[in-house]
C-alpha atoms as a PDB file:
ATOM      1  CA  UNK A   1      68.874 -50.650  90.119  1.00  0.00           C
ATOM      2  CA  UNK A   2      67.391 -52.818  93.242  1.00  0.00           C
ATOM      3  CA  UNK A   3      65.479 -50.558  95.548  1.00  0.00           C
ATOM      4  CA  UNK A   4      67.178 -52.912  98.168  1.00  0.00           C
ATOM      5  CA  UNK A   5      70.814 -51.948  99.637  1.00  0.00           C
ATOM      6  CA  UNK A   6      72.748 -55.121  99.170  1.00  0.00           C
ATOM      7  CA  UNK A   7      75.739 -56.219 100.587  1.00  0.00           C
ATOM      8  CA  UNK A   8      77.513 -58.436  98.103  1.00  0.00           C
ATOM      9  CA  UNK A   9      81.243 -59.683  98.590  1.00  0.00           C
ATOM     10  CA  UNK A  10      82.586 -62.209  95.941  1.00  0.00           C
ATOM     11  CA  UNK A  11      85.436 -64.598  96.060  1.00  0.00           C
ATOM     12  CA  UNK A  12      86.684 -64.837  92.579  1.00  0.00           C
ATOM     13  CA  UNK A  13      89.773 -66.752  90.709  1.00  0.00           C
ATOM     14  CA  UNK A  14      91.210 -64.086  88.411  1.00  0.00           C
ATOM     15  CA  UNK A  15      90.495 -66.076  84.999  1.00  0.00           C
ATOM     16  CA  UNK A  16      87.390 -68.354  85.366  1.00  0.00           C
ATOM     17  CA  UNK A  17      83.979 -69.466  83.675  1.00  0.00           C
ATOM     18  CA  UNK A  18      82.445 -69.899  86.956  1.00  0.00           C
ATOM     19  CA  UNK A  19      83.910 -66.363  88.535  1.00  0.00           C
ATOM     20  CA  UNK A  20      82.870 -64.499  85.278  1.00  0.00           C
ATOM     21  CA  UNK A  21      79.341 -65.899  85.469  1.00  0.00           C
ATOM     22  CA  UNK A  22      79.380 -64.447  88.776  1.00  0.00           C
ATOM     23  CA  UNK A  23      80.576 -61.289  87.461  1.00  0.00           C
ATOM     24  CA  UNK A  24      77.908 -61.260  84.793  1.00  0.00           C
ATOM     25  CA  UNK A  25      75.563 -62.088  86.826  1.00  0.00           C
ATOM     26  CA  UNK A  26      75.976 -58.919  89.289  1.00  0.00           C
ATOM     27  CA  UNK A  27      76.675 -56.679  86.067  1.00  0.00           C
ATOM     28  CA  UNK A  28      73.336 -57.588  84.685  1.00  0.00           C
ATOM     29  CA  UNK A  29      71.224 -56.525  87.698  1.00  0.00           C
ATOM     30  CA  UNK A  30      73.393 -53.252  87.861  1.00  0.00           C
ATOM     31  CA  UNK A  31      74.673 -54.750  91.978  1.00  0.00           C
ATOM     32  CA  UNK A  32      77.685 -52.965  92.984  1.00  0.00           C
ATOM     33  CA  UNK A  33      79.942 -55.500  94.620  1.00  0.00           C
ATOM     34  CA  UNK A  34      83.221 -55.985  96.302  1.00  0.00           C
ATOM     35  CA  UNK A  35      85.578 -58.377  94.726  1.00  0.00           C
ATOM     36  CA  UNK A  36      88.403 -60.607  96.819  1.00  0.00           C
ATOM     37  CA  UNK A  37      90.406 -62.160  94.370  1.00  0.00           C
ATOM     38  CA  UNK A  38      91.770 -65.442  95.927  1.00  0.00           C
ATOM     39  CA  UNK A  39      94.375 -66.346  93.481  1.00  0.00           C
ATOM     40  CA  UNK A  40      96.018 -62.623  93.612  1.00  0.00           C
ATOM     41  CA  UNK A  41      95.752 -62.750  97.338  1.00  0.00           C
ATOM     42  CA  UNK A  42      95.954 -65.881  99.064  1.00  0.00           C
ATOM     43  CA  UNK A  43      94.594 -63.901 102.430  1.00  0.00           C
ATOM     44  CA  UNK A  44      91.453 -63.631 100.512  1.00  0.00           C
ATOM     45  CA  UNK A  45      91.131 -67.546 100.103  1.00  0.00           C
ATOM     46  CA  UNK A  46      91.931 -68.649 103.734  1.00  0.00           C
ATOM     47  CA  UNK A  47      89.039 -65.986 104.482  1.00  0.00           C
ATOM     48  CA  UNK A  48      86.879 -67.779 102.101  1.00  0.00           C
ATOM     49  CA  UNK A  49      87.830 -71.181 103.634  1.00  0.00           C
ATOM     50  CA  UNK A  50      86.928 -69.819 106.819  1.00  0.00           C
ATOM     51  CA  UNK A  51      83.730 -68.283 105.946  1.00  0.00           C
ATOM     52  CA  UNK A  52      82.701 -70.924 103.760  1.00  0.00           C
ATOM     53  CA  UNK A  53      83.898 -73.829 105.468  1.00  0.00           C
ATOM     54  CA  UNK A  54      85.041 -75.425 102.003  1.00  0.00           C
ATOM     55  CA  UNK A  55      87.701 -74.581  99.512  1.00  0.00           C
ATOM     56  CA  UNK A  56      85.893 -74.338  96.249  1.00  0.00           C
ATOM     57  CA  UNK A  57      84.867 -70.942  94.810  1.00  0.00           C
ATOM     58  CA  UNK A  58      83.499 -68.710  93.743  1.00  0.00           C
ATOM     59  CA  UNK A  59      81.928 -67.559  97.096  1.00  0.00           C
ATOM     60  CA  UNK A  60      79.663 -64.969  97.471  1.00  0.00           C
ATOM     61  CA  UNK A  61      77.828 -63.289 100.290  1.00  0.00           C
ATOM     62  CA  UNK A  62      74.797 -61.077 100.298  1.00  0.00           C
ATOM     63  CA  UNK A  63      74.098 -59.232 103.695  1.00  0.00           C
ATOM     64  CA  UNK A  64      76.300 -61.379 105.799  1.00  0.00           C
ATOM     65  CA  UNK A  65      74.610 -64.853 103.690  1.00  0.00           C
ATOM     66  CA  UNK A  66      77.012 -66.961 102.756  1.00  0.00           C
ATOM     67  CA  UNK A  67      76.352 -69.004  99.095  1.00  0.00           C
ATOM     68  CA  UNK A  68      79.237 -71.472  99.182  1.00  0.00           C
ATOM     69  CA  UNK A  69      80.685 -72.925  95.370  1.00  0.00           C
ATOM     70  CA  UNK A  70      78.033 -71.432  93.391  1.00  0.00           C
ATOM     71  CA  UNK A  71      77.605 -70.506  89.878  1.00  0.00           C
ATOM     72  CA  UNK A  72      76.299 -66.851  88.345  1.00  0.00           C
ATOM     73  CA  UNK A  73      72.523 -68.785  87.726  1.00  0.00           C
ATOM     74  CA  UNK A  74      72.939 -69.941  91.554  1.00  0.00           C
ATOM     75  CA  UNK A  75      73.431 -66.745  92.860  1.00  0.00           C
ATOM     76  CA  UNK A  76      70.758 -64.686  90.449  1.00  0.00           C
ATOM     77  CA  UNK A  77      68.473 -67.839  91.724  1.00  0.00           C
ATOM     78  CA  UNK A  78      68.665 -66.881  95.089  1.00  0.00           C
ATOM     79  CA  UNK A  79      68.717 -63.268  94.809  1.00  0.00           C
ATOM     80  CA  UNK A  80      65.405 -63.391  93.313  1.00  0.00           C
ATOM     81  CA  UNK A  81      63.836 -66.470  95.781  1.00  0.00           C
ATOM     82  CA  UNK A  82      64.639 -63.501  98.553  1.00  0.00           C
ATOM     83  CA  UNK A  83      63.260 -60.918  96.487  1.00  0.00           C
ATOM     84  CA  UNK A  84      66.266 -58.607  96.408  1.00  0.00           C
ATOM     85  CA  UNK A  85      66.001 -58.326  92.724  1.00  0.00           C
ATOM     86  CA  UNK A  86      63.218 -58.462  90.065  1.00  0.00           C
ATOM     87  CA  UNK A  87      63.303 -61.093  87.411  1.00  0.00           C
ATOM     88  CA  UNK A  88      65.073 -59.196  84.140  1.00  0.00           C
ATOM     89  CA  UNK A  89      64.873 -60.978  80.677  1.00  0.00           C
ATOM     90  CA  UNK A  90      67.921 -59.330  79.071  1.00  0.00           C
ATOM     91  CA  UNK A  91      71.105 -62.117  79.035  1.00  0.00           C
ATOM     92  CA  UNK A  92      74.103 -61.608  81.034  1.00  0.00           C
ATOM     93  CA  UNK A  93      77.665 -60.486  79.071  1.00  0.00           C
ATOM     94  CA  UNK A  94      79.078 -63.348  79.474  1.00  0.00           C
ATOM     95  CA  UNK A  95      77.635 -67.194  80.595  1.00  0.00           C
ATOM     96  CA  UNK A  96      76.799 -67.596  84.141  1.00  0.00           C
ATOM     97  CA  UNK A  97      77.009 -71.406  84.037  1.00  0.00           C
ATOM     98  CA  UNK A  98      80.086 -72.237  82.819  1.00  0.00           C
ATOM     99  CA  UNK A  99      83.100 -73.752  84.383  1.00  0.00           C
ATOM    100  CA  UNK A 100      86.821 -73.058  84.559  1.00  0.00           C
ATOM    101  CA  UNK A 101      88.296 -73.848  80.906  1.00  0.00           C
ATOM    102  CA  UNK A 102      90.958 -72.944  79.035  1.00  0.00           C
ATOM    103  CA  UNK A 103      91.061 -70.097  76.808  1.00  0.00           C
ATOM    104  CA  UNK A 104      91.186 -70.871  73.017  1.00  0.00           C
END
């Protein structure tokens, strides 16, 4: 676990490469976070909008810092540029650079 208290609120689709990178991402480092879901509530995207300023997701911010359309990698990039995490070699569950496909 971080020694740091983050903050970390995601807007996620439901079913996507990109939100599930995200996902694994925050699972790998152990981060508790909240998650919005914007296609289960479409409150949840206008907030994003708002926040973001753009429509694309996933969204996440960490203390109040908004990272706007970014990928799993993006997020673990700038998480350890602040030095809120340390660098951990283990993989993630599940790619955190992948887009939304279809399932097989």
């Amino acid at each position: 676990m971080s020694d740091h208290q983050l903050d970390i609120v995601c807007y996620l689709k439901t079913f996507c490469g990109w939100s599930e990178g995200v996902r694994a991402m925050l699972r790998k480092y152990g981060l508790p976070f909240e998650e919005k879901d914007i296609i289960k509530n479409p409150a949840f995207r206008w907030e994003m909008e708002q926040k973001s300023g753009q429509p694309l997701s996933p969204c996440v911010t960490v203390n109040g810092h908004m990272l706007a359309d970014v990928s799993g990698d993006e997020v673990e990039q700038y998480l350890l540029e602040e030095g809120m995490v340390s660098a951990r070699e283990d993989a993630a569950d599940a790619p955190t650079g992948s887009g939304c496909v279809g399932h097989g």
